[in-house]
Every structure is written in C-alpha cells, then in structure tokens.
N, C-alpha and C. Protein backbone atom coordinates (compact mmCIF):
# COMPACT_ATOMS: atom_id res chain seq x y z
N UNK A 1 0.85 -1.16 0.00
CA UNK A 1 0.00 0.00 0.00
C UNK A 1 0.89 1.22 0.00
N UNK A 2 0.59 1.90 -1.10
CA UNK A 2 1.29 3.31 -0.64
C UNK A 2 0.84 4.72 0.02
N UNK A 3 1.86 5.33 0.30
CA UNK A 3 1.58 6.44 1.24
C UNK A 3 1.08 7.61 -0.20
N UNK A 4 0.03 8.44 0.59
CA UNK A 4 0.10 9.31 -0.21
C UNK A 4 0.51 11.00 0.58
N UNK A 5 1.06 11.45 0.01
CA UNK A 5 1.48 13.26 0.67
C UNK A 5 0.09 14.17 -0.03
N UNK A 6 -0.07 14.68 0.85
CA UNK A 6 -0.84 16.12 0.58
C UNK A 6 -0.20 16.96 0.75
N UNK A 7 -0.15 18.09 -0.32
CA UNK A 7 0.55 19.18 0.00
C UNK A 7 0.21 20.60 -0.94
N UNK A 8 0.79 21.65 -1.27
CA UNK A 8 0.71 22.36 -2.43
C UNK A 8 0.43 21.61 -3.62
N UNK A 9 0.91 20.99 -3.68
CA UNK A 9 0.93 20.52 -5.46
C UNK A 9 0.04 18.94 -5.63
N UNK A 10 -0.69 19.24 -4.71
CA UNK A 10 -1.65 18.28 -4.11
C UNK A 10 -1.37 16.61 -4.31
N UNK A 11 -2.36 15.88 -4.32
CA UNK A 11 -1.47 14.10 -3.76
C UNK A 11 -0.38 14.14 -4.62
N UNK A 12 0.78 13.24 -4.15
CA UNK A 12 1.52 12.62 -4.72
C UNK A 12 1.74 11.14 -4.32
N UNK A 13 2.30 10.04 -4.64
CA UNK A 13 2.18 9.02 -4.25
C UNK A 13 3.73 8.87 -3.27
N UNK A 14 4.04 8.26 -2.11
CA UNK A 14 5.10 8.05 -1.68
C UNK A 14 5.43 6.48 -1.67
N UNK A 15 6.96 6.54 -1.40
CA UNK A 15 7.65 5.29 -1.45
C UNK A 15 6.90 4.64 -0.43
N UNK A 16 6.75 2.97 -0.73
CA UNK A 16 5.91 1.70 -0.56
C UNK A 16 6.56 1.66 1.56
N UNK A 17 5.63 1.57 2.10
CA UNK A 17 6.21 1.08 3.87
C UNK A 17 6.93 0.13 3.97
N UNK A 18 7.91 0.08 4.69
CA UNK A 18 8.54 -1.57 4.81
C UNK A 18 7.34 -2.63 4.85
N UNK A 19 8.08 -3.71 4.14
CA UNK A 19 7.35 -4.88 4.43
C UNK A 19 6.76 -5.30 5.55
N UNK A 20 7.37 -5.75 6.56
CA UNK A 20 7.22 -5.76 7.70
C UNK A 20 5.60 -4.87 8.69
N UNK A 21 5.89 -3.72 8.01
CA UNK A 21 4.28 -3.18 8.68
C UNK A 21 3.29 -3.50 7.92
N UNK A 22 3.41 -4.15 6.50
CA UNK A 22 2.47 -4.78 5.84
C UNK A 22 2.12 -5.36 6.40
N UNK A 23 2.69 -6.50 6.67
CA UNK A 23 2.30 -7.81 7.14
C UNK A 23 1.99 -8.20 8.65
N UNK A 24 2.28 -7.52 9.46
CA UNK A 24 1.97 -7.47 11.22
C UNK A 24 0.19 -7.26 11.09
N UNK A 25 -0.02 -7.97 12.20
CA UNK A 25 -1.41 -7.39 12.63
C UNK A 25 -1.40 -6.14 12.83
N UNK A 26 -2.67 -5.75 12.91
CA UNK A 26 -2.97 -3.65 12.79
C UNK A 26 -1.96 -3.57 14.30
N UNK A 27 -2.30 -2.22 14.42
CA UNK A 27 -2.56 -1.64 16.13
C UNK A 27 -0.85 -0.60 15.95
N UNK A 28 -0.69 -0.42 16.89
CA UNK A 28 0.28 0.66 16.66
C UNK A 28 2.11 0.09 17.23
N UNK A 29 2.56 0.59 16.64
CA UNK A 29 4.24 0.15 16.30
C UNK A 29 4.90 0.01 17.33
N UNK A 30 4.59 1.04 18.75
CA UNK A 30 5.01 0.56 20.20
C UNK A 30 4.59 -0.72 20.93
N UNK A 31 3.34 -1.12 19.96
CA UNK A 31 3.26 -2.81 20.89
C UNK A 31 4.17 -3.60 19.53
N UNK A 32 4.61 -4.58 20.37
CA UNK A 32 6.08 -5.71 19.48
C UNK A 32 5.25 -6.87 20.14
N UNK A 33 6.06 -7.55 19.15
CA UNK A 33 5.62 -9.01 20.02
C UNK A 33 4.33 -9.49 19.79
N UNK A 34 4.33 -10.88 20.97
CA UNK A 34 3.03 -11.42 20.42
C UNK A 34 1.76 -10.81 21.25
N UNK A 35 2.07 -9.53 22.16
CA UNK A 35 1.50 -9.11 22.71
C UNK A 35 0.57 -7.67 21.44
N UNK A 36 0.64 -7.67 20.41
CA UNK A 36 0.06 -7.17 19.43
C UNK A 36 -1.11 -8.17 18.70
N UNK A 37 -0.79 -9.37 18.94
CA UNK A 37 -1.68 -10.31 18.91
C UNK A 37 -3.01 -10.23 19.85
N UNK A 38 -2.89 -9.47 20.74
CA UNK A 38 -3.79 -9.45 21.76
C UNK A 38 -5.02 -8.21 21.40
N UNK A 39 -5.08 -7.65 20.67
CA UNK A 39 -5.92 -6.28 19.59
C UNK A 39 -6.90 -6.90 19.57
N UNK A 40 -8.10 -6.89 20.05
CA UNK A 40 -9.05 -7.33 19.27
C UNK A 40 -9.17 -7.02 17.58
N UNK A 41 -9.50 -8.49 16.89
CA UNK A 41 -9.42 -7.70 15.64
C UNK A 41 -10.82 -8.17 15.17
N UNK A 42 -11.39 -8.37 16.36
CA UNK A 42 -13.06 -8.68 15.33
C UNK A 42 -13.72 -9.60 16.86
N UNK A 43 -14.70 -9.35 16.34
CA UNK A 43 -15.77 -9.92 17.40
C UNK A 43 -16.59 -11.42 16.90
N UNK A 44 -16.78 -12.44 17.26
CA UNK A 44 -18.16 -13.50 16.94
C UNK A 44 -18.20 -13.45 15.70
N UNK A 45 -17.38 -13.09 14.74
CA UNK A 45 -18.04 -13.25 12.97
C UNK A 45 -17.87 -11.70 12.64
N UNK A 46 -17.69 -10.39 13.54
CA UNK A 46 -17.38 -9.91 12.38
C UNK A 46 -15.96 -9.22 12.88
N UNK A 47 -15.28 -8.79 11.46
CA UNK A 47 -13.79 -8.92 11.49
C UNK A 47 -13.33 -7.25 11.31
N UNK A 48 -12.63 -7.33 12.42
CA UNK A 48 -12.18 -5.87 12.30
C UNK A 48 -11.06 -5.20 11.25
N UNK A 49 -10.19 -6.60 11.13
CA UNK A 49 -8.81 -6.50 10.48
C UNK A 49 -8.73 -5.36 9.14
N UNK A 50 -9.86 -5.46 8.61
CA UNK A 50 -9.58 -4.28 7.39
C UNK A 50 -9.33 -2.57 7.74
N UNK A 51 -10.82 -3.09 8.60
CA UNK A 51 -10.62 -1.47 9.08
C UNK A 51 -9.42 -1.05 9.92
N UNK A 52 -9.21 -2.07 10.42
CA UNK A 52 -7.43 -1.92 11.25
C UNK A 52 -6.74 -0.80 10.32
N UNK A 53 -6.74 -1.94 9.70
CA UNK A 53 -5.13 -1.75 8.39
C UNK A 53 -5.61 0.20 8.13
N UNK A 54 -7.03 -0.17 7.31
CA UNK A 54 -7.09 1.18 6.93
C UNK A 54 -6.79 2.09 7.77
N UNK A 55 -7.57 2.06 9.02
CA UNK A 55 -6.90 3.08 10.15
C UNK A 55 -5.48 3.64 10.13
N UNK A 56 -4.95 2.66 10.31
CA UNK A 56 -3.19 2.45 10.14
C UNK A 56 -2.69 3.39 9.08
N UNK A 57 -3.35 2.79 7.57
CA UNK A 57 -3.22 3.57 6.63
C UNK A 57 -3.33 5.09 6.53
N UNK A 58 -4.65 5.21 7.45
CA UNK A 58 -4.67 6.98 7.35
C UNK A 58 -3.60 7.49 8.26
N UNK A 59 -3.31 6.90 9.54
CA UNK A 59 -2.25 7.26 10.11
C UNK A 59 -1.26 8.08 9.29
N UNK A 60 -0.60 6.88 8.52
CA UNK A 60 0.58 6.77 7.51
C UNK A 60 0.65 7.64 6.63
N UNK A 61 -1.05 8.40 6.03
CA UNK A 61 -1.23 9.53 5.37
C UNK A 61 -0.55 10.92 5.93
N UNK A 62 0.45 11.39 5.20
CA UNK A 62 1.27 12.46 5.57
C UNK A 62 0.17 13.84 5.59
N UNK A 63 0.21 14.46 6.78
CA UNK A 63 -1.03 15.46 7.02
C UNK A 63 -2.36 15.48 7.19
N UNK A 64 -2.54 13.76 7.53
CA UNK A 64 -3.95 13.45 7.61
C UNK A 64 -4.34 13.71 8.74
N UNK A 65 -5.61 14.15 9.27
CA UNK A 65 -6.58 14.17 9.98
C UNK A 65 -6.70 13.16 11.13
N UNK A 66 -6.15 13.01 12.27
CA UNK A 66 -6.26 12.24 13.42
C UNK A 66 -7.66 11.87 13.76
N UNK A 67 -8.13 13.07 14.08
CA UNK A 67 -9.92 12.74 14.61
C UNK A 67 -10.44 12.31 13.28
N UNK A 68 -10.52 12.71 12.23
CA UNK A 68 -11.19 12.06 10.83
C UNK A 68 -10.58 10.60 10.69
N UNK A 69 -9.66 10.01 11.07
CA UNK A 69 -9.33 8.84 10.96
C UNK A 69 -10.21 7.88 11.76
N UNK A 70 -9.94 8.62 13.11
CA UNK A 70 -10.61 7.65 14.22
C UNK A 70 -12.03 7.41 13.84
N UNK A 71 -12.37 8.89 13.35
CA UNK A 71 -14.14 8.87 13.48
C UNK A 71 -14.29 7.49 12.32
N UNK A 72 -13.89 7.61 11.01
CA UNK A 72 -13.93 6.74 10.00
C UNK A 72 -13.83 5.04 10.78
N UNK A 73 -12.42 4.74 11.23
CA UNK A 73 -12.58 3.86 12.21
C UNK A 73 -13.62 3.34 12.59
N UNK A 74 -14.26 3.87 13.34
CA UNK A 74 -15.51 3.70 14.09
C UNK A 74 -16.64 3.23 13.28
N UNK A 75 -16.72 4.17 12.68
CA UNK A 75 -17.43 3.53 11.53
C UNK A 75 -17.45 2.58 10.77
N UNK A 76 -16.57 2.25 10.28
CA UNK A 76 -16.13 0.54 9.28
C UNK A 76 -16.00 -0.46 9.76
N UNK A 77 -15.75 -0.48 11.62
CA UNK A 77 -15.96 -0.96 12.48
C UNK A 77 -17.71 -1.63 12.84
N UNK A 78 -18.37 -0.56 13.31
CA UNK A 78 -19.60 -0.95 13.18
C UNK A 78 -20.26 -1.25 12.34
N UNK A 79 -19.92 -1.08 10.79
CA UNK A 79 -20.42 -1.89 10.01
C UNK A 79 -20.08 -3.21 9.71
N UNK A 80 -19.12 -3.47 10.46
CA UNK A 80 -19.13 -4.82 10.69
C UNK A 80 -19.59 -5.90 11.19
N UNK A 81 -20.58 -5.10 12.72
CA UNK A 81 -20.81 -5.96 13.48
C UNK A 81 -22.60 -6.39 13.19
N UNK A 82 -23.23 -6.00 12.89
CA UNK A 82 -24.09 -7.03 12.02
C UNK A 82 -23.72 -8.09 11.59
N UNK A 83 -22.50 -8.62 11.15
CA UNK A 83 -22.14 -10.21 10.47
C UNK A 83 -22.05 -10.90 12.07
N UNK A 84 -21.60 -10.28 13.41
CA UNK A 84 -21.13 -11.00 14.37
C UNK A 84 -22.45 -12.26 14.76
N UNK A 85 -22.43 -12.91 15.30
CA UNK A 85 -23.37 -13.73 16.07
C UNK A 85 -23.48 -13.15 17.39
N UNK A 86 -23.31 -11.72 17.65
CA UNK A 86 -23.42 -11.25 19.23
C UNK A 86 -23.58 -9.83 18.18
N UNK A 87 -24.36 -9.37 17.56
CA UNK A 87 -23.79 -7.88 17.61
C UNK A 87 -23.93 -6.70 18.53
N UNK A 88 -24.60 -6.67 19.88
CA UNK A 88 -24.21 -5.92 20.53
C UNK A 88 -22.84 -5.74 21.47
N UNK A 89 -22.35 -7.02 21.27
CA UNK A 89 -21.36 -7.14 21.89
C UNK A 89 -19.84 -6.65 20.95
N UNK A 90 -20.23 -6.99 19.69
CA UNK A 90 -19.52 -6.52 18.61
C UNK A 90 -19.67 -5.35 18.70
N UNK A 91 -20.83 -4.43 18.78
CA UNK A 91 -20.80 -2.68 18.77
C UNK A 91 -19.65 -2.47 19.99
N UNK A 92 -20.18 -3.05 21.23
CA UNK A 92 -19.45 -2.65 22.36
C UNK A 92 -17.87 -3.03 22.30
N UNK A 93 -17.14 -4.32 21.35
CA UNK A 93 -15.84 -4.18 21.35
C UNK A 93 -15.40 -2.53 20.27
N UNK A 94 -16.26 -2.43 19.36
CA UNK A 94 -15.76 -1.44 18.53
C UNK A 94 -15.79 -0.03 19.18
N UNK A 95 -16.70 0.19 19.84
CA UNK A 95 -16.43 1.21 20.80
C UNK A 95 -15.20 1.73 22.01
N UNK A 96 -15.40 0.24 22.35
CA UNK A 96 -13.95 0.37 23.22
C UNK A 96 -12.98 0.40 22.49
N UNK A 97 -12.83 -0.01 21.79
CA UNK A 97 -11.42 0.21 20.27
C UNK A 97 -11.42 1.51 20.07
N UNK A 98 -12.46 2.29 19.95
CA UNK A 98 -12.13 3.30 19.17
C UNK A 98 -11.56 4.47 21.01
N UNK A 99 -12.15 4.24 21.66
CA UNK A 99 -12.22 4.72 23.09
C UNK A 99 -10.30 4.83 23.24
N UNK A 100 -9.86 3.37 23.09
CA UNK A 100 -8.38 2.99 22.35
C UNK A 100 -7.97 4.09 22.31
N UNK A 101 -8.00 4.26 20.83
CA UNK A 101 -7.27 4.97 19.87
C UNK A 101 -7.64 6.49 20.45
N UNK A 102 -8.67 6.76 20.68
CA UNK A 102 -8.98 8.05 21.07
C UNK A 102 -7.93 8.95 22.21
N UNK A 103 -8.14 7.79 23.39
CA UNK A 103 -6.93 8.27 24.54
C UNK A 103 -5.35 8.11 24.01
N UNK A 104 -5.35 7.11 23.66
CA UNK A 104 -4.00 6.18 23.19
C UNK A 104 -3.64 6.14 21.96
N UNK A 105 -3.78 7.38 21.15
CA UNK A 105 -3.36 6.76 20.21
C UNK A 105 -2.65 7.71 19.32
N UNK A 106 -2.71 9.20 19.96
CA UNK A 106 -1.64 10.42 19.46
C UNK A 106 -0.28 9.97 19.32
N UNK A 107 0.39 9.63 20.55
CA UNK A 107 1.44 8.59 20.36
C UNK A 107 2.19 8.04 18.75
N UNK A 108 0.96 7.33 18.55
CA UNK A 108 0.94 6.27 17.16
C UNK A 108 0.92 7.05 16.09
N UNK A 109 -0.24 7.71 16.12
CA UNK A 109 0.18 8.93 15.17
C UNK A 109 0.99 9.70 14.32
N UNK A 110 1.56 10.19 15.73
CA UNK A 110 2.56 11.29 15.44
C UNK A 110 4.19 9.99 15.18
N UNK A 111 3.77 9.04 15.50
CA UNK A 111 5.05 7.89 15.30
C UNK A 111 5.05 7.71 13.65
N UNK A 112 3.71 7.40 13.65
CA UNK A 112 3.14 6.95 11.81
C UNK A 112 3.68 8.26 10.90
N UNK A 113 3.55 9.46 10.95
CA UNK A 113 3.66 10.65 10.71
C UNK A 113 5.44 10.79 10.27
N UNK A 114 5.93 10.83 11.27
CA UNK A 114 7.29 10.79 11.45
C UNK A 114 8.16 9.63 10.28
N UNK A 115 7.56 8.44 10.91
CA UNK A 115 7.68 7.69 9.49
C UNK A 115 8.03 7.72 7.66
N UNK A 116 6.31 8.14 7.85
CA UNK A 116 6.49 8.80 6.71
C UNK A 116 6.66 9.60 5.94
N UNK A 117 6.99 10.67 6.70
CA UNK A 117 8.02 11.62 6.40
C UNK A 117 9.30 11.31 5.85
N UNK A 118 10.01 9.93 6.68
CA UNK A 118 11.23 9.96 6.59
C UNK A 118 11.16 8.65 5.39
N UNK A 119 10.49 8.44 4.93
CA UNK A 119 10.05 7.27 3.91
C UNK A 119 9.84 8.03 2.85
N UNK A 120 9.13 9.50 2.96
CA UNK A 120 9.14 10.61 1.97
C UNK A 120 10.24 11.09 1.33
N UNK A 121 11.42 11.21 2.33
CA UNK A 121 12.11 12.38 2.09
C UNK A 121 12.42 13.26 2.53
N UNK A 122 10.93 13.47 3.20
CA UNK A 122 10.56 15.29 3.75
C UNK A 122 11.16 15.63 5.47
C-alpha cells in the first residue's frame, strides 16, 4: 500500500512502507511481540482487520486528519458488526477500540507521521 502526501501541489504518491508493517497485525508500532496479537481484531463473525489496516493507513497519510481517521474507524468498524453472532457485543468491542485509539493513540500517530516523512524524504 502506498503512502500518499498532501501538500501544495496536491497528492503525490510516496515510497511503498517496509514490508514488515504490511504484514503485522494492525494496532500501533510501540506494541512488538506477540503481545500485538492481543488487539481485538473482530468480534463472533465480524472482522475488524480491514478497518485496522485502513486506520493504520490513514495514520501513515502524511497530514492526515487524526480525529477524521478515528471517526472513520468507528465507523467501518460498526459496520461490521451485524455479520457477528453477538452484535451488541460486537458494537461494544468497537467502541472500546475506538475509546483505544482516542486516549491512546496520538502517540501512534505522530510515530506513523514521522515515518512517513522519513520514507518521503521530507
């Protein structure tokens, strides 16, 4: 997946993320280990993992929108949980996820940010 920059001369596409953050489960770069395994990534049937990634992805978006990420989050999230076999319980993990990211997750952010900056160039 690539990064894209916003800027004056509006999108451009940036160089590809290491492999490595491709392929890890979502959640943010300060958890290692198999303790990143521990994320909820979906509830009873329905699966959070896309919207993870995407989250992640907007992160990774150079000048993107923190609260517009999360809010989106939240959202692609709960449209998930209709597939669960519990979906109120599915609303209630996606809530607390986003609850997550909300307190916890400037950190990650501004880590993702930094990143790709330096994956930029810039």
């Amino acid at each position: 997946m690539a990064l894209v920059m916003v800027g004056p001369g509006g999108a451009k596409e940036a160089p590809s993320r290491p492999r490595i953050l491709e392929e890890r489960p979502c959640g943010p770069d300060a958890i290692r280990g198999p303790l990143r395994y521990l994320l909820f990534q979906g509830c009873a049937g329905a699966d959070f993992r896309d919207a993870c990634r995407r989250h992640d992805a907007c992160y990774d978006t150079i000048g993107s929108d923190r609260s517009a990420c999360d809010r989106k989050f939240l959202e692609e999230m709960l449209a998930e949980c209709p597939k669960s076999k519990h979906p109120p319980r599915a609303r209630y993990r996606a809530h607390f996820f986003y609850i997550g990211v909300k307190i916890a997750g400037k950190g990650a952010w501004k880590s993702a940010q930094a990143l790709a900056r330096r994956l930029a160039g810039i």
